[in-house]
PDB file of N, CA and C in Angstrom:
ATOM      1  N   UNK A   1      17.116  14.724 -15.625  1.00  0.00           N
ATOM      2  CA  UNK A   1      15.929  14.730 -16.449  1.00  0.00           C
ATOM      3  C   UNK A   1      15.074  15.962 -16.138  1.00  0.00           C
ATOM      4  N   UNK A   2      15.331  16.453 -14.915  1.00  0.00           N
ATOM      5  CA  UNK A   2      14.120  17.471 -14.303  1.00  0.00           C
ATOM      6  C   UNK A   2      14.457  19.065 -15.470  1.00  0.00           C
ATOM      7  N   UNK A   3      16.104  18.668 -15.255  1.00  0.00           N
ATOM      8  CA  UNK A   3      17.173  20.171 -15.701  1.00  0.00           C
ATOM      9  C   UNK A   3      16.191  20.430 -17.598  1.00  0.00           C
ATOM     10  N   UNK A   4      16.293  18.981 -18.092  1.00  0.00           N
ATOM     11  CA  UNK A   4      15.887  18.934 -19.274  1.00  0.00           C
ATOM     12  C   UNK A   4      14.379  19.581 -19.336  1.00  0.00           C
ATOM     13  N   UNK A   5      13.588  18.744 -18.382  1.00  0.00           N
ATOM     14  CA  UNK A   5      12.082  19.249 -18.795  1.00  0.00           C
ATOM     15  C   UNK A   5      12.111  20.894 -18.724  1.00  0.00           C
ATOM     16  N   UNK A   6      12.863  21.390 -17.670  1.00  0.00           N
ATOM     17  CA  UNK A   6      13.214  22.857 -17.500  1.00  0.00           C
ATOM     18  C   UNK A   6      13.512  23.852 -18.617  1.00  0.00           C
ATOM     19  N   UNK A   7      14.601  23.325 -18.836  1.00  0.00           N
ATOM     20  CA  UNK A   7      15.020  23.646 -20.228  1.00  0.00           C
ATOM     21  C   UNK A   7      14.167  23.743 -21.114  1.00  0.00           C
ATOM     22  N   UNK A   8      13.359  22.642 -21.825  1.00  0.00           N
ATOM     23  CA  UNK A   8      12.590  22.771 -22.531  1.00  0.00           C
ATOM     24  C   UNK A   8      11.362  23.671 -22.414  1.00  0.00           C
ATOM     25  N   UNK A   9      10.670  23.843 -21.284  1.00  0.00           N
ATOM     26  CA  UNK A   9       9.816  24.690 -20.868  1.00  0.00           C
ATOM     27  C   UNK A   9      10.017  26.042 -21.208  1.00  0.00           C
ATOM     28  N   UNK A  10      11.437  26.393 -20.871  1.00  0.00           N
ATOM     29  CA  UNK A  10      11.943  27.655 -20.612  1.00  0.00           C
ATOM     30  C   UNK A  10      12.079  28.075 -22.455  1.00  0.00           C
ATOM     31  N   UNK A  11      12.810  27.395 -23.407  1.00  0.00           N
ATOM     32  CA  UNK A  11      13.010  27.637 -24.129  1.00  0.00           C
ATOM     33  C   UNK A  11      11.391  27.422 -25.228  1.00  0.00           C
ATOM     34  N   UNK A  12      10.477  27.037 -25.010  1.00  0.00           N
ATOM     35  CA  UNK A  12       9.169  27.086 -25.318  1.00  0.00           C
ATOM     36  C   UNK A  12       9.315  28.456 -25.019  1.00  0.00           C
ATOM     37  N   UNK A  13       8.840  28.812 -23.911  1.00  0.00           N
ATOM     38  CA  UNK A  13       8.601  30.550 -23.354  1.00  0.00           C
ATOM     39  C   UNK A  13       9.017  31.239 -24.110  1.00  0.00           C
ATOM     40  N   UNK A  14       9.864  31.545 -23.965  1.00  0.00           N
ATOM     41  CA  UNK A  14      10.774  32.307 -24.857  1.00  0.00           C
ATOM     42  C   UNK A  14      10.424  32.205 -26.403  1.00  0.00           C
ATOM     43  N   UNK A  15       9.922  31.131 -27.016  1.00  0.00           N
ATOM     44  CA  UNK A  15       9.735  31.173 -28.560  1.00  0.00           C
ATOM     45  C   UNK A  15       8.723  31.839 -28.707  1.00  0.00           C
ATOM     46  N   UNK A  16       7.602  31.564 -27.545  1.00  0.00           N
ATOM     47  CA  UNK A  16       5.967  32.372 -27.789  1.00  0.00           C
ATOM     48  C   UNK A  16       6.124  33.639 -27.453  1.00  0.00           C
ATOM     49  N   UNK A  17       6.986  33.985 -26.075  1.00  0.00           N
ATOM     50  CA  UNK A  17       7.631  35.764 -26.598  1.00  0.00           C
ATOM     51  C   UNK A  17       7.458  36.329 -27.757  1.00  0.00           C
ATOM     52  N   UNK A  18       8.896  35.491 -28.099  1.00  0.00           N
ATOM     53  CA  UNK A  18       9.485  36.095 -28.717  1.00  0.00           C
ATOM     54  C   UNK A  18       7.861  36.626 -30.453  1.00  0.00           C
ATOM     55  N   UNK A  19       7.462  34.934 -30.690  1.00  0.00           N
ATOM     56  CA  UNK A  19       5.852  35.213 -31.352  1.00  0.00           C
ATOM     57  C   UNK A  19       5.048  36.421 -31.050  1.00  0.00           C
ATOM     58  N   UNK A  20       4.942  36.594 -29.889  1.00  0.00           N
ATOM     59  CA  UNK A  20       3.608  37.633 -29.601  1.00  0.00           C
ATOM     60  C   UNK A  20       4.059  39.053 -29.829  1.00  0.00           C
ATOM     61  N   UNK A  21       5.305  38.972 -29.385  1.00  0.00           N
ATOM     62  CA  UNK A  21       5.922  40.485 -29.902  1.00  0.00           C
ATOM     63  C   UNK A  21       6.316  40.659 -31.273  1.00  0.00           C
ATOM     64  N   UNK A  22       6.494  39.557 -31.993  1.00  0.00           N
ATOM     65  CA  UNK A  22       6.782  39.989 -33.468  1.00  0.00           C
ATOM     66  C   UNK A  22       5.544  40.296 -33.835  1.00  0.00           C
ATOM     67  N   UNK A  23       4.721  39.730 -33.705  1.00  0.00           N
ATOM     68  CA  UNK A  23       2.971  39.901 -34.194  1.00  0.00           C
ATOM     69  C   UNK A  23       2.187  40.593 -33.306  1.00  0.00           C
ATOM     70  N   UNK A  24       2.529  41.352 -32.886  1.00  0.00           N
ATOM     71  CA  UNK A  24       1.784  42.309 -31.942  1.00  0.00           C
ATOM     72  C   UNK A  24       0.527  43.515 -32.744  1.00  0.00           C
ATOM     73  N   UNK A  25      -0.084  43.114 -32.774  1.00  0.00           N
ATOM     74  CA  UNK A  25      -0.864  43.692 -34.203  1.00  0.00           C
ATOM     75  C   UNK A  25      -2.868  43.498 -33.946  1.00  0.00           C
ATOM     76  N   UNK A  26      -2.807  44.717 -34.209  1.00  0.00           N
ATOM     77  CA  UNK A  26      -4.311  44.378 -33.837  1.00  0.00           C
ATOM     78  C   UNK A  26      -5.307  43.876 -34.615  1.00  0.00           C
ATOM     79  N   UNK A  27      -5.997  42.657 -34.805  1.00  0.00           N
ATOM     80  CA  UNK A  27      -6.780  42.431 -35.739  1.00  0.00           C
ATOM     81  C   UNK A  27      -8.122  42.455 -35.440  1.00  0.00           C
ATOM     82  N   UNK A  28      -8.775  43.058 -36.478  1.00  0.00           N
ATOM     83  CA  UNK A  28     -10.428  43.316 -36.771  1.00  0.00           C
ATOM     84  C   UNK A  28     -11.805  41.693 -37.144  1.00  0.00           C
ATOM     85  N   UNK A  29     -11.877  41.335 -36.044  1.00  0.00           N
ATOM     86  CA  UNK A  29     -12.925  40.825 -35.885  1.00  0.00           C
ATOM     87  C   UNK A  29     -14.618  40.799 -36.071  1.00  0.00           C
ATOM     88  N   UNK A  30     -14.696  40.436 -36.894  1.00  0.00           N
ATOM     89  CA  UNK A  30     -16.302  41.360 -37.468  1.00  0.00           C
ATOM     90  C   UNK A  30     -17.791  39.944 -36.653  1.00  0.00           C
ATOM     91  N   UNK A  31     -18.181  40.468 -35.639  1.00  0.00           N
ATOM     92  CA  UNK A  31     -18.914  39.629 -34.998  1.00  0.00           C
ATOM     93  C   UNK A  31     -20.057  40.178 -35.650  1.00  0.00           C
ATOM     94  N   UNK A  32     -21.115  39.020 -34.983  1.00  0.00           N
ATOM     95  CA  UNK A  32     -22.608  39.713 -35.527  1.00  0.00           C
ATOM     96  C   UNK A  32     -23.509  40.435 -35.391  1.00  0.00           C
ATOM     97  N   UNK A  33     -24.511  41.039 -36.303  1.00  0.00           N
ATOM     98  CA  UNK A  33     -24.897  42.110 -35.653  1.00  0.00           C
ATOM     99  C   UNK A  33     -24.110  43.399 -36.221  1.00  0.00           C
ATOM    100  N   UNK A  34     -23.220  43.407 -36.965  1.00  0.00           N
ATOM    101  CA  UNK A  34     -22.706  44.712 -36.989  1.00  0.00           C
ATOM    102  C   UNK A  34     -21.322  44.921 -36.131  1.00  0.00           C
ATOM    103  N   UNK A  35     -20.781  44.019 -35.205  1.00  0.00           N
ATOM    104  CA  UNK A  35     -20.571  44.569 -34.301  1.00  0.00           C
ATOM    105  C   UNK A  35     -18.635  43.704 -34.540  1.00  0.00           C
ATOM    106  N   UNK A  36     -17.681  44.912 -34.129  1.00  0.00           N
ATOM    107  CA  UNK A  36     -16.504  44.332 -34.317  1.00  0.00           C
ATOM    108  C   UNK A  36     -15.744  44.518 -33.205  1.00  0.00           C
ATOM    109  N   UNK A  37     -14.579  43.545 -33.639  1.00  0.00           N
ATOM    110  CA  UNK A  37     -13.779  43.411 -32.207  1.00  0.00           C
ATOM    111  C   UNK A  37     -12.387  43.913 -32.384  1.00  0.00           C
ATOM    112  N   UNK A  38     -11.639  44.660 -31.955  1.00  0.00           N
ATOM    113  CA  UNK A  38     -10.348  45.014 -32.326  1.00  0.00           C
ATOM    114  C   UNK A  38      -9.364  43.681 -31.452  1.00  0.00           C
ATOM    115  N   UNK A  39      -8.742  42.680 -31.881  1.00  0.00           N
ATOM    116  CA  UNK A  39      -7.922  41.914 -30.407  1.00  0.00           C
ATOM    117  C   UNK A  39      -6.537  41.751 -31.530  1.00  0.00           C
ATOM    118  N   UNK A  40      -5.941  41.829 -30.006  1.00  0.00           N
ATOM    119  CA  UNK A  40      -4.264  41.510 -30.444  1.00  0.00           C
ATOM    120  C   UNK A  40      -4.391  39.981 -31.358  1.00  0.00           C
ATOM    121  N   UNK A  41      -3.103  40.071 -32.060  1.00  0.00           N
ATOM    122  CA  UNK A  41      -3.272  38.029 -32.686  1.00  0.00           C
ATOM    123  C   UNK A  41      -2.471  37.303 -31.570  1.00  0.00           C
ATOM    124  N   UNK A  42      -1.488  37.495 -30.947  1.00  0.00           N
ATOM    125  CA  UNK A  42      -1.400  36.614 -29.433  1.00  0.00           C
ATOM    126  C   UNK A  42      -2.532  35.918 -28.898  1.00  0.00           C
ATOM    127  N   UNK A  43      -3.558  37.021 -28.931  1.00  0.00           N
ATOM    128  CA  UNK A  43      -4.452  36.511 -27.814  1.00  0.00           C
ATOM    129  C   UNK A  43      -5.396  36.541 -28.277  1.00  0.00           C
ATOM    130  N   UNK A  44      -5.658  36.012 -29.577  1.00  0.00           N
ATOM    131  CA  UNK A  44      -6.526  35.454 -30.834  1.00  0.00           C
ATOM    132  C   UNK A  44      -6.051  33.923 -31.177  1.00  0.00           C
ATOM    133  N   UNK A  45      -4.976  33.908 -31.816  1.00  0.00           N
ATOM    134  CA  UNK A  45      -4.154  32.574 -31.575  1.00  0.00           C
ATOM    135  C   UNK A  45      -4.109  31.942 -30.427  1.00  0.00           C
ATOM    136  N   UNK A  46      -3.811  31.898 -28.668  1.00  0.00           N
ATOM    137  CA  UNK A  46      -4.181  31.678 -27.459  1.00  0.00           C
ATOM    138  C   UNK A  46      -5.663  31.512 -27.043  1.00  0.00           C
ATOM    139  N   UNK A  47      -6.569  32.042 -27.753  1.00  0.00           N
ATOM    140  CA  UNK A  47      -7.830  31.840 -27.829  1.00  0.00           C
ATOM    141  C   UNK A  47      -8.146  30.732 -28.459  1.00  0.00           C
ATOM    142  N   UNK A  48      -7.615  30.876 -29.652  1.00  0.00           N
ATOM    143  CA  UNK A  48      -8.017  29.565 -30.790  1.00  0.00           C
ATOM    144  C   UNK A  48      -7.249  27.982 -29.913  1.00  0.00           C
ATOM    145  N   UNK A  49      -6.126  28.464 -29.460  1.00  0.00           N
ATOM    146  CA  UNK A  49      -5.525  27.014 -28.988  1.00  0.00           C
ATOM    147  C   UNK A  49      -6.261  26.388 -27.818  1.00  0.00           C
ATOM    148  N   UNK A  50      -6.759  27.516 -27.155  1.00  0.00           N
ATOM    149  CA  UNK A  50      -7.453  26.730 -25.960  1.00  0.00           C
ATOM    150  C   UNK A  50      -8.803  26.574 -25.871  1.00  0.00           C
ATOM    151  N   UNK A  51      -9.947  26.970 -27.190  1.00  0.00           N
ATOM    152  CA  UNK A  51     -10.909  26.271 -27.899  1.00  0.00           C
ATOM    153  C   UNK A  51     -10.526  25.192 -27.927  1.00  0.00           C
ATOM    154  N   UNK A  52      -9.694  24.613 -28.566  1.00  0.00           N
ATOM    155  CA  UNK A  52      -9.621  23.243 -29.264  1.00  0.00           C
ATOM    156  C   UNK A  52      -8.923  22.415 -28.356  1.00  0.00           C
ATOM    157  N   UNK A  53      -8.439  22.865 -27.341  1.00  0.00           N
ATOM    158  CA  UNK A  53      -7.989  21.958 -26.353  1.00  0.00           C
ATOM    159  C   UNK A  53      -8.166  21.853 -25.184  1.00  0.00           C
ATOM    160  N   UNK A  54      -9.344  22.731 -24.728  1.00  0.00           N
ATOM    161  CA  UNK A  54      -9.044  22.467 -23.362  1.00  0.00           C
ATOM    162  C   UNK A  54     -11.067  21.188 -23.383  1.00  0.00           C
ATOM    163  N   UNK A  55     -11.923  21.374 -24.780  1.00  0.00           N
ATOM    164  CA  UNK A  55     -12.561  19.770 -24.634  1.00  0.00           C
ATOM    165  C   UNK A  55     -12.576  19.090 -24.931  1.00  0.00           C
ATOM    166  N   UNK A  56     -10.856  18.586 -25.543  1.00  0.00           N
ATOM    167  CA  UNK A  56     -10.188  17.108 -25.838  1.00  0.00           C
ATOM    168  C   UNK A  56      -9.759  16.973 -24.313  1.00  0.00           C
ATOM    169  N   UNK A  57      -9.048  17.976 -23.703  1.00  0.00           N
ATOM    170  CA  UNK A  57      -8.651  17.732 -22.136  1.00  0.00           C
ATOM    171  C   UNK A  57      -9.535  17.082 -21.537  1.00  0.00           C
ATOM    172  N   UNK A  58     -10.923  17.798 -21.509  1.00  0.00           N
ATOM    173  CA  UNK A  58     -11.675  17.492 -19.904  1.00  0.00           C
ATOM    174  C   UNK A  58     -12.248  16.084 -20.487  1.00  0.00           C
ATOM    175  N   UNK A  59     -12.345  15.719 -22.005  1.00  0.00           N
ATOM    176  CA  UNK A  59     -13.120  14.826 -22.513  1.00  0.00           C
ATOM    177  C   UNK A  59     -11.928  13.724 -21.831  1.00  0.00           C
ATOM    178  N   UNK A  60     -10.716  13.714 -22.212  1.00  0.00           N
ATOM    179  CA  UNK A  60      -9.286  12.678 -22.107  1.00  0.00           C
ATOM    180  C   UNK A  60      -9.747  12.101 -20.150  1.00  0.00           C
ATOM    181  N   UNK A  61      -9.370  13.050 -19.471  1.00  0.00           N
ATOM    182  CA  UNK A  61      -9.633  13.504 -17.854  1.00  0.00           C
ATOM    183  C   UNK A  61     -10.951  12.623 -17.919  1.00  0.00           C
ATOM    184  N   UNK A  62     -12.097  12.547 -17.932  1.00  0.00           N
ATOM    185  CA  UNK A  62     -13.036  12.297 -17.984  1.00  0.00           C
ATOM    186  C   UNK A  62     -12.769  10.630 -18.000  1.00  0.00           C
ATOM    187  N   UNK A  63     -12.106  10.600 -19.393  1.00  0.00           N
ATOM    188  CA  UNK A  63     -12.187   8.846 -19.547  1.00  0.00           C
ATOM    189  C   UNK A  63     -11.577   8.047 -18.618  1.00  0.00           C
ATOM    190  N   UNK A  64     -10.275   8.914 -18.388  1.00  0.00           N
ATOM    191  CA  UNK A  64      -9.190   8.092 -17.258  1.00  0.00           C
ATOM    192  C   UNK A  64      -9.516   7.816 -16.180  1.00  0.00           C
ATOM    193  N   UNK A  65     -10.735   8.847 -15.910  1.00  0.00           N
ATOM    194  CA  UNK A  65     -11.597   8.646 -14.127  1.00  0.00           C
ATOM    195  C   UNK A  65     -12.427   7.633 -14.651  1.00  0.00           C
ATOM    196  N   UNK A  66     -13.267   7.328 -15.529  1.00  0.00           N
ATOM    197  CA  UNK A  66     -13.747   6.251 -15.796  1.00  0.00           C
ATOM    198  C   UNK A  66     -13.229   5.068 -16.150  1.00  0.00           C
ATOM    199  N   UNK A  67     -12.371   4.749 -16.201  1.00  0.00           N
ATOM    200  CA  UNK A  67     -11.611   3.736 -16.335  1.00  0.00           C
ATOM    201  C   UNK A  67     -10.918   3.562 -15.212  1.00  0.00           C
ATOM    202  N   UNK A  68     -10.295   4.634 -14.374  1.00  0.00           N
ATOM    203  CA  UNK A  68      -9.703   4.378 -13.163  1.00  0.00           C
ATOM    204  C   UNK A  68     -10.689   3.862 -11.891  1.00  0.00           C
ATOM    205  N   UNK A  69     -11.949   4.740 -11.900  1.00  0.00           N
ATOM    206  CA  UNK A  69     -13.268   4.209 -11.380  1.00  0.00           C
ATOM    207  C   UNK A  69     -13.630   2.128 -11.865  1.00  0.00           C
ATOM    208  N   UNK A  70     -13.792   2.025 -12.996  1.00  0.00           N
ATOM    209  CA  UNK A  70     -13.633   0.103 -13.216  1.00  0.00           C
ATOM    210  C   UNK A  70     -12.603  -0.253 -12.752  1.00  0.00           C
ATOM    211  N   UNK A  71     -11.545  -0.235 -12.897  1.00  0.00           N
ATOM    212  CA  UNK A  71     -10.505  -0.573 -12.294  1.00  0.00           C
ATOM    213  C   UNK A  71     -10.194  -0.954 -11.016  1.00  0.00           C
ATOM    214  N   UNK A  72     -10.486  -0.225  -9.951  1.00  0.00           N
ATOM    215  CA  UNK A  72     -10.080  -0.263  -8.843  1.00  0.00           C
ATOM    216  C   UNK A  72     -10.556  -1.124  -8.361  1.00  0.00           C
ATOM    217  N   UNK A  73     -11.738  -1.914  -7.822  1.00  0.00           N
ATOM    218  CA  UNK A  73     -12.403  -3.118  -7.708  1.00  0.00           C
ATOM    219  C   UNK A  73     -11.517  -4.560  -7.974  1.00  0.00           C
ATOM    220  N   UNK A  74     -11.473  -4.375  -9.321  1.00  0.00           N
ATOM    221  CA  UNK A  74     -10.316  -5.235  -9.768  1.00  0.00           C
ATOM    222  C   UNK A  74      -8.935  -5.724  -9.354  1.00  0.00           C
ATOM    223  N   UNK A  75      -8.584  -4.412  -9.279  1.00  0.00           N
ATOM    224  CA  UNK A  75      -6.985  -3.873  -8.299  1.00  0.00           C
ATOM    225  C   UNK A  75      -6.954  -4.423  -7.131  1.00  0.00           C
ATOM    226  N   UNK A  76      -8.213  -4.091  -6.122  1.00  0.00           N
ATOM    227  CA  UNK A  76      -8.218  -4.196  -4.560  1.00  0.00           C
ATOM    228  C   UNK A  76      -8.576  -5.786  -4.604  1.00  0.00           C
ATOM    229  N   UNK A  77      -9.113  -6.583  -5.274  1.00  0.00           N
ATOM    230  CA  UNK A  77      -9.248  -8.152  -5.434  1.00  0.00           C
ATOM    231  C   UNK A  77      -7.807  -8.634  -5.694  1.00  0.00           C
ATOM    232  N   UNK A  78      -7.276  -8.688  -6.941  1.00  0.00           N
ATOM    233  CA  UNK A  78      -6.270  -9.051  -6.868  1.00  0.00           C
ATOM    234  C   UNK A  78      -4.638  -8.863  -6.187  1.00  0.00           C
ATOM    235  N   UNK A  79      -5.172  -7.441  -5.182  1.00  0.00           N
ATOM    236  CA  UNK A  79      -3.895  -7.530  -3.964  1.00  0.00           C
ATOM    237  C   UNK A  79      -4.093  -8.245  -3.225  1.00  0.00           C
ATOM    238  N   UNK A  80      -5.478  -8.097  -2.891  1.00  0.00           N
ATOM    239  CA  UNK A  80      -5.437  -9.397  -1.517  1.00  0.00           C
ATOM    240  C   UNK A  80      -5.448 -10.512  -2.018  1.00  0.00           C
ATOM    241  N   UNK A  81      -5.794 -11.030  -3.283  1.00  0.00           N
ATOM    242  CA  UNK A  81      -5.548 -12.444  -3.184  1.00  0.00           C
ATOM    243  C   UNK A  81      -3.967 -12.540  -3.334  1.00  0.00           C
ATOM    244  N   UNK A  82      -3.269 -11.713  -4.184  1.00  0.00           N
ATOM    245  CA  UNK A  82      -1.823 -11.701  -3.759  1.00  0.00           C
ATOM    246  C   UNK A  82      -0.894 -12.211  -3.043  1.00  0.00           C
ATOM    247  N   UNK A  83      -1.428 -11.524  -1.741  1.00  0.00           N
ATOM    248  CA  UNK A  83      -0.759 -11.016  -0.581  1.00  0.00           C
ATOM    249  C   UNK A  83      -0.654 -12.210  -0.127  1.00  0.00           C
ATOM    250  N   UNK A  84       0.859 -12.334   0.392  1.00  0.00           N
ATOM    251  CA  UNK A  84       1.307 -13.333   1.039  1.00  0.00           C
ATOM    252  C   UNK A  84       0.767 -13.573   2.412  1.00  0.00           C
ATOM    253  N   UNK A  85       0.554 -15.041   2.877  1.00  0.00           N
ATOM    254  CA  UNK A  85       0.416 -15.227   4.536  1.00  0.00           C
ATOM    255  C   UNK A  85       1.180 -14.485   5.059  1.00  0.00           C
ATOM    256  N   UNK A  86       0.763 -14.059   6.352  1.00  0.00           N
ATOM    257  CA  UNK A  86       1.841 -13.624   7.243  1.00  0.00           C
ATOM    258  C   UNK A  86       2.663 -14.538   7.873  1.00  0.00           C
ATOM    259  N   UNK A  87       3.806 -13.911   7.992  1.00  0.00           N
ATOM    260  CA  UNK A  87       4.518 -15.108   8.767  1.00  0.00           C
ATOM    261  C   UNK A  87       4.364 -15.824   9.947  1.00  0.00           C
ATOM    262  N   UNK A  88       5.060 -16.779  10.704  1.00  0.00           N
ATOM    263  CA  UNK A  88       4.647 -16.836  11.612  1.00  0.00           C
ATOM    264  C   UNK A  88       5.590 -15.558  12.663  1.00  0.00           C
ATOM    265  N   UNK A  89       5.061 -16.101  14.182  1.00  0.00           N
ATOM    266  CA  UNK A  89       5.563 -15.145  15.410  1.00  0.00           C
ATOM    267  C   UNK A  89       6.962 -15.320  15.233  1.00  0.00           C
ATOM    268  N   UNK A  90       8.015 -14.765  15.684  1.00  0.00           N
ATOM    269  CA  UNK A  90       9.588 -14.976  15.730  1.00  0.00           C
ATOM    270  C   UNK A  90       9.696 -15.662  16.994  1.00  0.00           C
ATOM    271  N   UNK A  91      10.689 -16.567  17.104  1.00  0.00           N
ATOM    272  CA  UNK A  91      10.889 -16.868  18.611  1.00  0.00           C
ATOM    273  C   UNK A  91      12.448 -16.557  18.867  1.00  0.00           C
ATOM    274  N   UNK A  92      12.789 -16.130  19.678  1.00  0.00           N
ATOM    275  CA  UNK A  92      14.467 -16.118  19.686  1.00  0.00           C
ATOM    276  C   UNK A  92      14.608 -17.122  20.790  1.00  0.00           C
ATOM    277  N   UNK A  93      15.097 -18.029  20.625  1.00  0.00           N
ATOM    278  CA  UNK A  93      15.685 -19.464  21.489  1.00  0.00           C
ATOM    279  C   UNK A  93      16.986 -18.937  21.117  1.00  0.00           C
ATOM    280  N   UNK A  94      17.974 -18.496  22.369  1.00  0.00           N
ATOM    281  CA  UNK A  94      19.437 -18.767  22.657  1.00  0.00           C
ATOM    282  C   UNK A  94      20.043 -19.949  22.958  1.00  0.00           C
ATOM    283  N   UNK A  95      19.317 -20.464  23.523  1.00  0.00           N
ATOM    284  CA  UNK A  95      19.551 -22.003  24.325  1.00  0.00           C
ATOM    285  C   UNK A  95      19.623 -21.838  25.747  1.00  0.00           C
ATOM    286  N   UNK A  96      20.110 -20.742  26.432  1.00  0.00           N
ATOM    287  CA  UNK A  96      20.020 -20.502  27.189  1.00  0.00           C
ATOM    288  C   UNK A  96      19.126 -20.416  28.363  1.00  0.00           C
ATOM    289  N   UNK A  97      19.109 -21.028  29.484  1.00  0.00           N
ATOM    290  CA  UNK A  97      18.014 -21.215  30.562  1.00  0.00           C
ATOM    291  C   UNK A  97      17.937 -20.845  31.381  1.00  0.00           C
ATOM    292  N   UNK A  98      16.526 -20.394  31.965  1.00  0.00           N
ATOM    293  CA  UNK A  98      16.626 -19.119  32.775  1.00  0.00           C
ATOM    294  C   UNK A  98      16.789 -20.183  34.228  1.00  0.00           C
ATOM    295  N   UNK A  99      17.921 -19.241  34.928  1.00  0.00           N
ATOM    296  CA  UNK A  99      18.204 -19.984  36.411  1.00  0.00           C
ATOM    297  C   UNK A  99      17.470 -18.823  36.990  1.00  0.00           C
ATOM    298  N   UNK A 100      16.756 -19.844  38.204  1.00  0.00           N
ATOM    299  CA  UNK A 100      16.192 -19.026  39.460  1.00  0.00           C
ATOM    300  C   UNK A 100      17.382 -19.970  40.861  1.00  0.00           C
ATOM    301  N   UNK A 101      17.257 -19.197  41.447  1.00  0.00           N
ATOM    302  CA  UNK A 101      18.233 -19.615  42.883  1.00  0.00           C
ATOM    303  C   UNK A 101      16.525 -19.949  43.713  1.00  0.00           C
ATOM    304  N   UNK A 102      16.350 -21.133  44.228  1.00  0.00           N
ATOM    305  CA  UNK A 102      15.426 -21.359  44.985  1.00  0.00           C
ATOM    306  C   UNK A 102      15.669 -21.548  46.599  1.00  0.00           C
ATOM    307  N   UNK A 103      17.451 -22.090  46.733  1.00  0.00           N
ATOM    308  CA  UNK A 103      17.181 -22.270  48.013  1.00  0.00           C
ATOM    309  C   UNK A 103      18.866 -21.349  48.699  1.00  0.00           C
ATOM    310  N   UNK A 104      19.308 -21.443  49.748  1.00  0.00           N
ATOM    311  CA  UNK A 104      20.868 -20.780  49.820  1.00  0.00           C
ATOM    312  C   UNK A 104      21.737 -21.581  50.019  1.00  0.00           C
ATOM    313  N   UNK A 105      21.510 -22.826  49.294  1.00  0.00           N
ATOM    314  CA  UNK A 105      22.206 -23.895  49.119  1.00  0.00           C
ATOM    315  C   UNK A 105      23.135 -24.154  47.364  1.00  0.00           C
ATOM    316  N   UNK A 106      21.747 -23.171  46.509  1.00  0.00           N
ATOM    317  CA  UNK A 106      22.852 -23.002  45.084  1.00  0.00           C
ATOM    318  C   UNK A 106      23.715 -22.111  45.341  1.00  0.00           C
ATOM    319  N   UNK A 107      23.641 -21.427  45.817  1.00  0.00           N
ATOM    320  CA  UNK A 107      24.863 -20.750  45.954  1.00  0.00           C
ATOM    321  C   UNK A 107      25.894 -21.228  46.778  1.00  0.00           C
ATOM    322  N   UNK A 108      27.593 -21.104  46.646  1.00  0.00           N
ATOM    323  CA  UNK A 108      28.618 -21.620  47.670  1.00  0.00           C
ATOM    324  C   UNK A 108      28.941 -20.661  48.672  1.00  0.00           C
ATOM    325  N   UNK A 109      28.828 -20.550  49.792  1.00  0.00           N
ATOM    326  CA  UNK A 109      29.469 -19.847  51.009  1.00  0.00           C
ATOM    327  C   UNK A 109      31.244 -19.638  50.429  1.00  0.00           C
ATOM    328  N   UNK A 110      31.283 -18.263  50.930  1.00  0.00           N
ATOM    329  CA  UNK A 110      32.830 -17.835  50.990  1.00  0.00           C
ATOM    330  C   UNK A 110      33.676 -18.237  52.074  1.00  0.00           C
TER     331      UNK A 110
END
């Protein structure tokens, strides 16, 4: 999936190249005042796209922190009520019993 997003990226690139060099062209901008602007259309068009998108972005960004901000409260309540007891302690019982030698009588002489 990564190879794909790659791909696609790469072959984007390459289309807006290939755009900016076909249209490489200077266009006349008449600001106010008298006053004009000579700019490439690449970077007239690149201008215009990131007017219009970069304050749907911060507006989008904006909401998700606000909503991620209500949220979390919510979130952190319903893990812990969730959350399972802990278990209890483990015990390992072999069956096995611990011998102490108390006198030199458990033991047999050779």
């Amino acid at each position: 999936m990564q190879f794909l997003k790659t791909l696609f990226w790469i072959a984007l690139t390459v289309v807006l190249v290939l755009f900016a060099k076909a249209n490489w062209n200077a266009v006349t901008l008449k600001l106010w005042g008298g006053l004009e602007a000579d700019v490439k259309l690449p970077a007239l068009v690149l201008g215009a796209f990131l007017l219009g998108f970069l304050p749907t972005l911060i507006v989008y960004r904006a909401r998700l922190w606000s909503l991620k901000r209500r949220l979390e409260p919510t979130e952190r309540h319903v893990s812990v009520a969730a959350a399972p007891p802990a278990p209890p302690p483990v015990t390992v019982d072999n069956g096995a019993e611990e011998r102490v030698a108390t006198d030199s009588k458990a033991w047999p002489t050779p």
